[in-house]
N, C-alpha and C. Protein backbone atom coordinates (compact mmCIF):
# COMPACT_ATOMS: atom_id res chain seq x y z
N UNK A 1 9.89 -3.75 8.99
CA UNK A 1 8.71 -2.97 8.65
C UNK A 1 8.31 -3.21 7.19
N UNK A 2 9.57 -3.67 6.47
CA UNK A 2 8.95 -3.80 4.89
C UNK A 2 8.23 -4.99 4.90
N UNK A 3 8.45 -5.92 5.11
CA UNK A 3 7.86 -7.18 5.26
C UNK A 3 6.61 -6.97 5.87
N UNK A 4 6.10 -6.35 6.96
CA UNK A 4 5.03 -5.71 7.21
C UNK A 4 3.79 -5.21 6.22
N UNK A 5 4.56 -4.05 5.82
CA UNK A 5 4.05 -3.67 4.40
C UNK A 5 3.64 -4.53 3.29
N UNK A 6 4.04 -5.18 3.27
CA UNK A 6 3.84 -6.59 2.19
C UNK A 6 2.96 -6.63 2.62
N UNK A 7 3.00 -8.07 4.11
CA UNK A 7 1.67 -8.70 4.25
C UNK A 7 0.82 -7.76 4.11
N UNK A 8 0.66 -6.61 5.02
CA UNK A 8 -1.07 -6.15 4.65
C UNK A 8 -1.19 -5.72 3.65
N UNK A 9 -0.31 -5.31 2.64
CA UNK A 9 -1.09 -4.96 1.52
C UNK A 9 -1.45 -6.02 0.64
N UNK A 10 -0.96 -6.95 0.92
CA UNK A 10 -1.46 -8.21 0.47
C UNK A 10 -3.13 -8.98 1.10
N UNK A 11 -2.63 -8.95 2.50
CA UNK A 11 -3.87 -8.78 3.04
C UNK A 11 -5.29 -8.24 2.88
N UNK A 12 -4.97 -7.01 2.72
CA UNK A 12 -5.87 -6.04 1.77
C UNK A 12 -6.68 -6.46 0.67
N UNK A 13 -5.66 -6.55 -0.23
CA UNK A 13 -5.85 -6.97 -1.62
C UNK A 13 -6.71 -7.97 -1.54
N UNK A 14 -6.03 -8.99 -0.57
CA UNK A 14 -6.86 -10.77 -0.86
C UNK A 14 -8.47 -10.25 -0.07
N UNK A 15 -8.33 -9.63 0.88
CA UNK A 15 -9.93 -9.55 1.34
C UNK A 15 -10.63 -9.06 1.01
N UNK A 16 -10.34 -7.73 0.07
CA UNK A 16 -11.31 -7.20 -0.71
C UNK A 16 -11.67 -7.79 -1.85
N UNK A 17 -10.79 -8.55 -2.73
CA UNK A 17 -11.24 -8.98 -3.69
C UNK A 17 -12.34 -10.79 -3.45
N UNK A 18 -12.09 -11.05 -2.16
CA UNK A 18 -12.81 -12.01 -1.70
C UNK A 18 -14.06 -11.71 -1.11
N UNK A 19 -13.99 -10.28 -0.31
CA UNK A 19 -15.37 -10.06 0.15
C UNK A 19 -16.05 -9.27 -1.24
N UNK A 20 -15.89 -8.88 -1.84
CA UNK A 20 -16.50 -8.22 -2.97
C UNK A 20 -16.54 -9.20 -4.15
N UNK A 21 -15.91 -10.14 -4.79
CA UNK A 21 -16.38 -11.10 -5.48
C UNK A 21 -15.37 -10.71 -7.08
N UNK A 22 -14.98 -9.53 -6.77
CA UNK A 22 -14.12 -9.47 -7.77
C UNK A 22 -12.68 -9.83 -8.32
N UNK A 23 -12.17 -10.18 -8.88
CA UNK A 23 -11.04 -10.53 -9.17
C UNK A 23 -9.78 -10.20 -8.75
N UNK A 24 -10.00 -8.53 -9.30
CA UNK A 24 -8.63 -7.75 -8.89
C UNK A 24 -9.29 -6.86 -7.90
N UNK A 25 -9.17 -6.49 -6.72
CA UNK A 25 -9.62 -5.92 -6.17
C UNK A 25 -9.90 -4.46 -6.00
N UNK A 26 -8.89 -3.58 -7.09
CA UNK A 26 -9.38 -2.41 -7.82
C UNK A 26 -10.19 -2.19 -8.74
N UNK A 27 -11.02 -3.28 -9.51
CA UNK A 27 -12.27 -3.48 -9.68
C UNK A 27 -13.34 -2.91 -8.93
N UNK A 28 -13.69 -3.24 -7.71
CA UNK A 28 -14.61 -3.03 -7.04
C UNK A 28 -14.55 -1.59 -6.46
N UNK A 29 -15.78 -1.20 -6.67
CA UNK A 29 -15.83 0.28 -5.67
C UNK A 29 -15.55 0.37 -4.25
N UNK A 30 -15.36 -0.65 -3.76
CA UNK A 30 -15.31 -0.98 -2.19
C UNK A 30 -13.55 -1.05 -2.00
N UNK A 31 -12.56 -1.29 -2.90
CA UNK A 31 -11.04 -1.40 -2.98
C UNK A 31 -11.19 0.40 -2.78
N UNK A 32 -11.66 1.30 -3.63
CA UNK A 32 -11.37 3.02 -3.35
C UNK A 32 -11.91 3.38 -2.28
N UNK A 33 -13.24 2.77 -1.86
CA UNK A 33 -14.00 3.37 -0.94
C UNK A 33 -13.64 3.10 0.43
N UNK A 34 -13.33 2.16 0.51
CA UNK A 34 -12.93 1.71 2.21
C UNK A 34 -11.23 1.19 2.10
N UNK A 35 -10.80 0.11 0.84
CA UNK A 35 -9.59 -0.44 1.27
C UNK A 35 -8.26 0.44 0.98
N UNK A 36 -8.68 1.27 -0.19
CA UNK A 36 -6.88 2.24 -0.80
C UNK A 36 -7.13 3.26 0.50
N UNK A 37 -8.54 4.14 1.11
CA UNK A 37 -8.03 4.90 2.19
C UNK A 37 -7.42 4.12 3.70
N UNK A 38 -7.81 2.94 3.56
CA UNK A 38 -7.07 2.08 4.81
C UNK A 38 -5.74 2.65 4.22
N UNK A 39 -5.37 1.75 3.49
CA UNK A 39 -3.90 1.57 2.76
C UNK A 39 -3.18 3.20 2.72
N UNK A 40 -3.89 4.17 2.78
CA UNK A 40 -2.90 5.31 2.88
C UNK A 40 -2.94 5.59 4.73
N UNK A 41 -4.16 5.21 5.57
CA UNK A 41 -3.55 5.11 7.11
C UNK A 41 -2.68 4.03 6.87
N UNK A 42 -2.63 3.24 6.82
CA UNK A 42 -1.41 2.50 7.03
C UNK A 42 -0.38 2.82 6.55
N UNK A 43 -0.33 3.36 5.33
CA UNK A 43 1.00 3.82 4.51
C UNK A 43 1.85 5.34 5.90
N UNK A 44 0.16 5.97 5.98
CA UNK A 44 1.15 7.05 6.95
C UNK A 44 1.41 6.93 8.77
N UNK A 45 0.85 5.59 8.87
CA UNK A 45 1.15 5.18 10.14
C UNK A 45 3.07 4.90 9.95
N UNK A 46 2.88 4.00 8.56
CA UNK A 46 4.19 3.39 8.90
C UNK A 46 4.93 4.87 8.57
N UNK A 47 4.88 5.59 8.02
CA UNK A 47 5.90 6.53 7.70
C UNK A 47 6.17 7.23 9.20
N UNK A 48 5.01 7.06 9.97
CA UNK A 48 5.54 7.82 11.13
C UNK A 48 6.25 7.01 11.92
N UNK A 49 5.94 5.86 12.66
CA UNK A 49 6.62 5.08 13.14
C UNK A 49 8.39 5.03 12.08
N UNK A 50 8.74 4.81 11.00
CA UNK A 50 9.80 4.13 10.56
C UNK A 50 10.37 5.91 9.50
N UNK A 51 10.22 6.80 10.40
CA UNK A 51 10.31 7.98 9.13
C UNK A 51 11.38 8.06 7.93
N UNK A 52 12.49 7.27 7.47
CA UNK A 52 13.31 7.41 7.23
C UNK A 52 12.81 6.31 5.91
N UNK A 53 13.27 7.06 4.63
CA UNK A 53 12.81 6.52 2.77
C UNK A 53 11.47 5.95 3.23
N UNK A 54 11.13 6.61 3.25
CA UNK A 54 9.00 6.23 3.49
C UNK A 54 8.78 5.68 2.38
N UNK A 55 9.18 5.86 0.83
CA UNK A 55 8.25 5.43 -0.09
C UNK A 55 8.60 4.00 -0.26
N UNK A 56 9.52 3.22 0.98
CA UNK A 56 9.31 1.71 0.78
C UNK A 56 8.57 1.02 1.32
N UNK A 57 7.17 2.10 2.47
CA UNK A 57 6.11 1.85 2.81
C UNK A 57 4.78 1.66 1.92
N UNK A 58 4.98 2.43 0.95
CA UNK A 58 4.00 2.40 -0.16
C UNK A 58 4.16 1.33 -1.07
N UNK A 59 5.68 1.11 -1.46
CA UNK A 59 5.99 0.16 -2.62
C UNK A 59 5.65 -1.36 -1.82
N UNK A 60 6.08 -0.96 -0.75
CA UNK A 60 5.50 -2.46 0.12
C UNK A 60 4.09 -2.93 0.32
N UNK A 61 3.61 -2.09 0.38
CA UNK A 61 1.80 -1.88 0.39
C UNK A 61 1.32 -2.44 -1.18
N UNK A 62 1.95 -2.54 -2.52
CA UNK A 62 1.55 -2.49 -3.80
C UNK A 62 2.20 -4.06 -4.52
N UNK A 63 3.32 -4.10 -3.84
CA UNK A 63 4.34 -5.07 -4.31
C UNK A 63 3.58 -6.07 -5.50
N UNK A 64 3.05 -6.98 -4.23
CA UNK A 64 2.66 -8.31 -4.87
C UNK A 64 1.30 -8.31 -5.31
N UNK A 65 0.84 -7.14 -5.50
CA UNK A 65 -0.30 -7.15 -6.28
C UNK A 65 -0.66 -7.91 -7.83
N UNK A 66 0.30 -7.36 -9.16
CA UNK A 66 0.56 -7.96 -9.88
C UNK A 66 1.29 -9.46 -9.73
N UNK A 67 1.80 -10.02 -8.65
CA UNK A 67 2.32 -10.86 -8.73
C UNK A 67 1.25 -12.16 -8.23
N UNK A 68 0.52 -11.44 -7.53
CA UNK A 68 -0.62 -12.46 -7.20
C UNK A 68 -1.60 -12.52 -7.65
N UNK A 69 -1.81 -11.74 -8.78
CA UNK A 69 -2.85 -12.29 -9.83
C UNK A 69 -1.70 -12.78 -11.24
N UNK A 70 -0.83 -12.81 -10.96
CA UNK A 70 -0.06 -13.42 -11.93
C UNK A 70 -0.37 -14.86 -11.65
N UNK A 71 -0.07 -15.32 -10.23
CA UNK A 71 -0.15 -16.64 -9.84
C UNK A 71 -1.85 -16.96 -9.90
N UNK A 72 -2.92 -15.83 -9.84
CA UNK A 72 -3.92 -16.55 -9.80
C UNK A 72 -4.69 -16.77 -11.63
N UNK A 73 -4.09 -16.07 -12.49
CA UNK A 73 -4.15 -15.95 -13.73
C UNK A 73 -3.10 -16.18 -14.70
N UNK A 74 -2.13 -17.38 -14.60
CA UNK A 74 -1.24 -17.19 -15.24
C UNK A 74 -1.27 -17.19 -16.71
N UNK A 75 -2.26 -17.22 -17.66
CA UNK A 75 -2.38 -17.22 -18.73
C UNK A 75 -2.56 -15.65 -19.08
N UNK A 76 -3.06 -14.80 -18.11
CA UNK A 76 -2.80 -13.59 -18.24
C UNK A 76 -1.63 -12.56 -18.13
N UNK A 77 -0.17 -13.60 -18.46
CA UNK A 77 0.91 -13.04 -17.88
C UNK A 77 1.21 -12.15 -18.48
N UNK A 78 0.60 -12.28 -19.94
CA UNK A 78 0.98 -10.80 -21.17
C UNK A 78 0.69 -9.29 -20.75
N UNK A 79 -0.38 -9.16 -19.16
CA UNK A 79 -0.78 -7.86 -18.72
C UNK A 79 0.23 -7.96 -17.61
N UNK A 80 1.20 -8.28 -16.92
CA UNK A 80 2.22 -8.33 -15.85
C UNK A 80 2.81 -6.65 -16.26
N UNK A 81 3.25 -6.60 -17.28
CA UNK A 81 3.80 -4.86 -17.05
C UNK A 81 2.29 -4.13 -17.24
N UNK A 82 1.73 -4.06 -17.44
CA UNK A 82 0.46 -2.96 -17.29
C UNK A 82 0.05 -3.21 -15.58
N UNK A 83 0.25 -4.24 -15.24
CA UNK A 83 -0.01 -4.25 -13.49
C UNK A 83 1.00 -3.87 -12.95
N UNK A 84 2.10 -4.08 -13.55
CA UNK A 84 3.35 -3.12 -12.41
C UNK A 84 3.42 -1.80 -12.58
N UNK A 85 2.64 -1.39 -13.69
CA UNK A 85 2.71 0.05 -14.06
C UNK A 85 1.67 0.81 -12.87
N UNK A 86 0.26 -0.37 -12.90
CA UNK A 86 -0.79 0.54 -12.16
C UNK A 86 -0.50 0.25 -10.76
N UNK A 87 0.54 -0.43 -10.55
CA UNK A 87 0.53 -0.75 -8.91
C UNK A 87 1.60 0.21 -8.35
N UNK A 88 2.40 1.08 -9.97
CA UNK A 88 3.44 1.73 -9.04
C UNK A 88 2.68 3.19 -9.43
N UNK A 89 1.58 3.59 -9.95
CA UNK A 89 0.85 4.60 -10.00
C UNK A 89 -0.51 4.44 -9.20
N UNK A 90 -0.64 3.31 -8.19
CA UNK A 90 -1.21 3.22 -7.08
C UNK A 90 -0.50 3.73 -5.78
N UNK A 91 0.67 3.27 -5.71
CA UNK A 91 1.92 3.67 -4.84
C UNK A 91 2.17 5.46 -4.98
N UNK A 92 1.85 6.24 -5.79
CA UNK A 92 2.00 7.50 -5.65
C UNK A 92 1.36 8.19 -4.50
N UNK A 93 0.24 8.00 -4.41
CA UNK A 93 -0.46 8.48 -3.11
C UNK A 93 0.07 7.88 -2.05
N UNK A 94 0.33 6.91 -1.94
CA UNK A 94 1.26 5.90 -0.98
C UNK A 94 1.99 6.45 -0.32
N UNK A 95 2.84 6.57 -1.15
CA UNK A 95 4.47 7.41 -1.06
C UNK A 95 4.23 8.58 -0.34
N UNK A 96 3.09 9.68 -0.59
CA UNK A 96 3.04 10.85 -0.92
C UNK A 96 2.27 10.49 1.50
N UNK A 97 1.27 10.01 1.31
CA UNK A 97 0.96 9.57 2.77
C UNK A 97 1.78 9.07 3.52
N UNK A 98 2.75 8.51 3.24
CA UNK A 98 3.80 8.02 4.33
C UNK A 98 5.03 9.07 4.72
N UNK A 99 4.87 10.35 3.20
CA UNK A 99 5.60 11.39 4.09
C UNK A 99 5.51 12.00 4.97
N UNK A 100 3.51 12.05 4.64
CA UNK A 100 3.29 13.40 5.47
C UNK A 100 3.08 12.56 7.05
N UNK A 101 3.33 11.20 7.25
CA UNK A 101 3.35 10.52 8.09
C UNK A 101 4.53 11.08 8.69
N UNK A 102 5.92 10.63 7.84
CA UNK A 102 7.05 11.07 8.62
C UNK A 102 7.14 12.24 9.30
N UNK A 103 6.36 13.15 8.42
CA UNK A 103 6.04 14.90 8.36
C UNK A 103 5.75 15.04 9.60
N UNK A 104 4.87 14.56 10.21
CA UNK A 104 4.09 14.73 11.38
C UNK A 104 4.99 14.04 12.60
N UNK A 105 6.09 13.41 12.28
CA UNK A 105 6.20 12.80 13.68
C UNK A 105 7.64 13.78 13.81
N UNK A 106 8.48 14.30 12.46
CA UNK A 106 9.39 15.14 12.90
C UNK A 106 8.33 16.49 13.30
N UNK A 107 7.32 17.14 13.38
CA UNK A 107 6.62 18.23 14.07
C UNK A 107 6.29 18.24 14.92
N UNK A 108 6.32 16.72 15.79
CA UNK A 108 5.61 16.03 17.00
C UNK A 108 6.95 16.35 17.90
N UNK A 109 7.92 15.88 17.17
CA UNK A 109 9.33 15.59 17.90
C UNK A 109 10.12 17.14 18.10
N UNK A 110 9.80 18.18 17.32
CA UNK A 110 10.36 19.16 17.46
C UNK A 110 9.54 19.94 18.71
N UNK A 111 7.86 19.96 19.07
CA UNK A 111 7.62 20.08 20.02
C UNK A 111 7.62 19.77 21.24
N UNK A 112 7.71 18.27 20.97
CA UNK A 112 7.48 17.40 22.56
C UNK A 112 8.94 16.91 22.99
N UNK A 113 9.91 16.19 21.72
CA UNK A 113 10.99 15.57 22.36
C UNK A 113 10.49 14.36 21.45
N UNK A 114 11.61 13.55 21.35
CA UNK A 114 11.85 12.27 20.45
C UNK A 114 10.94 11.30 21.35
N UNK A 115 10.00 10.38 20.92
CA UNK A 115 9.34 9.32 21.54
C UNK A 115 10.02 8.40 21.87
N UNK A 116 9.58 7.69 23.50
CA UNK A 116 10.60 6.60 23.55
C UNK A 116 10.89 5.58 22.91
C-alpha cells in the first residue's frame, strides 16, 4: 500500500503541474482546488482499507515531491530542505484524513462485523 501511495501522489503531482503549466504543482490554484482534496480521498480511502499507522499514507502521498523537482531543477538543490519542510506540512492534513479514514472503518466494523 505504501508504494501505492507513492505512485499517485506522484501521479498527482506530475499531472497537475503538466495540465496547469506550472512547475511545482502547488503553485497553481487547481493543485488546492481539485488535486490536495483528491489527495486527502485518497489519503482516507487508504487509511480505511490499511487502518493500521495511517500517517504512512500521507507521507507516501508527499514523498517524492521535493525529490522530483530536485531531479527536474537540480541547480535548485539549495531549496531541497524548504521542500521537505512544505511537503511534510502538506502531509498534516494527510495524516489527519487517513485517520479519520481508519476512524470510520473501526465504526463500520463495530456495527456491521469485520469486512471480508
Amino acid at each position: 500500500m505504501f508504494l501505492a501511495s507513492v505512485f499517485l501522489g506522484l501521479l498527482v503531482w506530475v499531472t497537475t503541474s503538466t495540465l496547469t503549466g506550472e512547475p511545482e504543482a502547488w503553485d497553481s490554484g487547481w493543485y488546492w482546488a481539485v488535486s490536495y482534496p483528491l489527495l486527502l480521498f485518497l489519503s482516507a480511502g487508504m487509511g480505511y482499507l490499511a487502518p493500521r499507522r495511517t500517517w504512512r499514507w500521507a507521507v507516501g502521498l508527499v514523498l517524492l515531491v521535493p525529490l522530483v523537482n530536485l531531479i527536474r531543477w537540480p541547480a535548485e538543490a539549495r531549496w531541497l530542505p524548504l521542500g521537505l519542510l512544505a511537503a511534510l506540512m502538506v502531509a498534516i492534513p494527510l495524516a489527519v484524513s487517513a485517520r479519520l479514514g481508519s476512524f470510520a472503518r473501526r465504526v463500520r466494523e463495530s456495527r456491521v462485523g469485520p469486512a471480508l
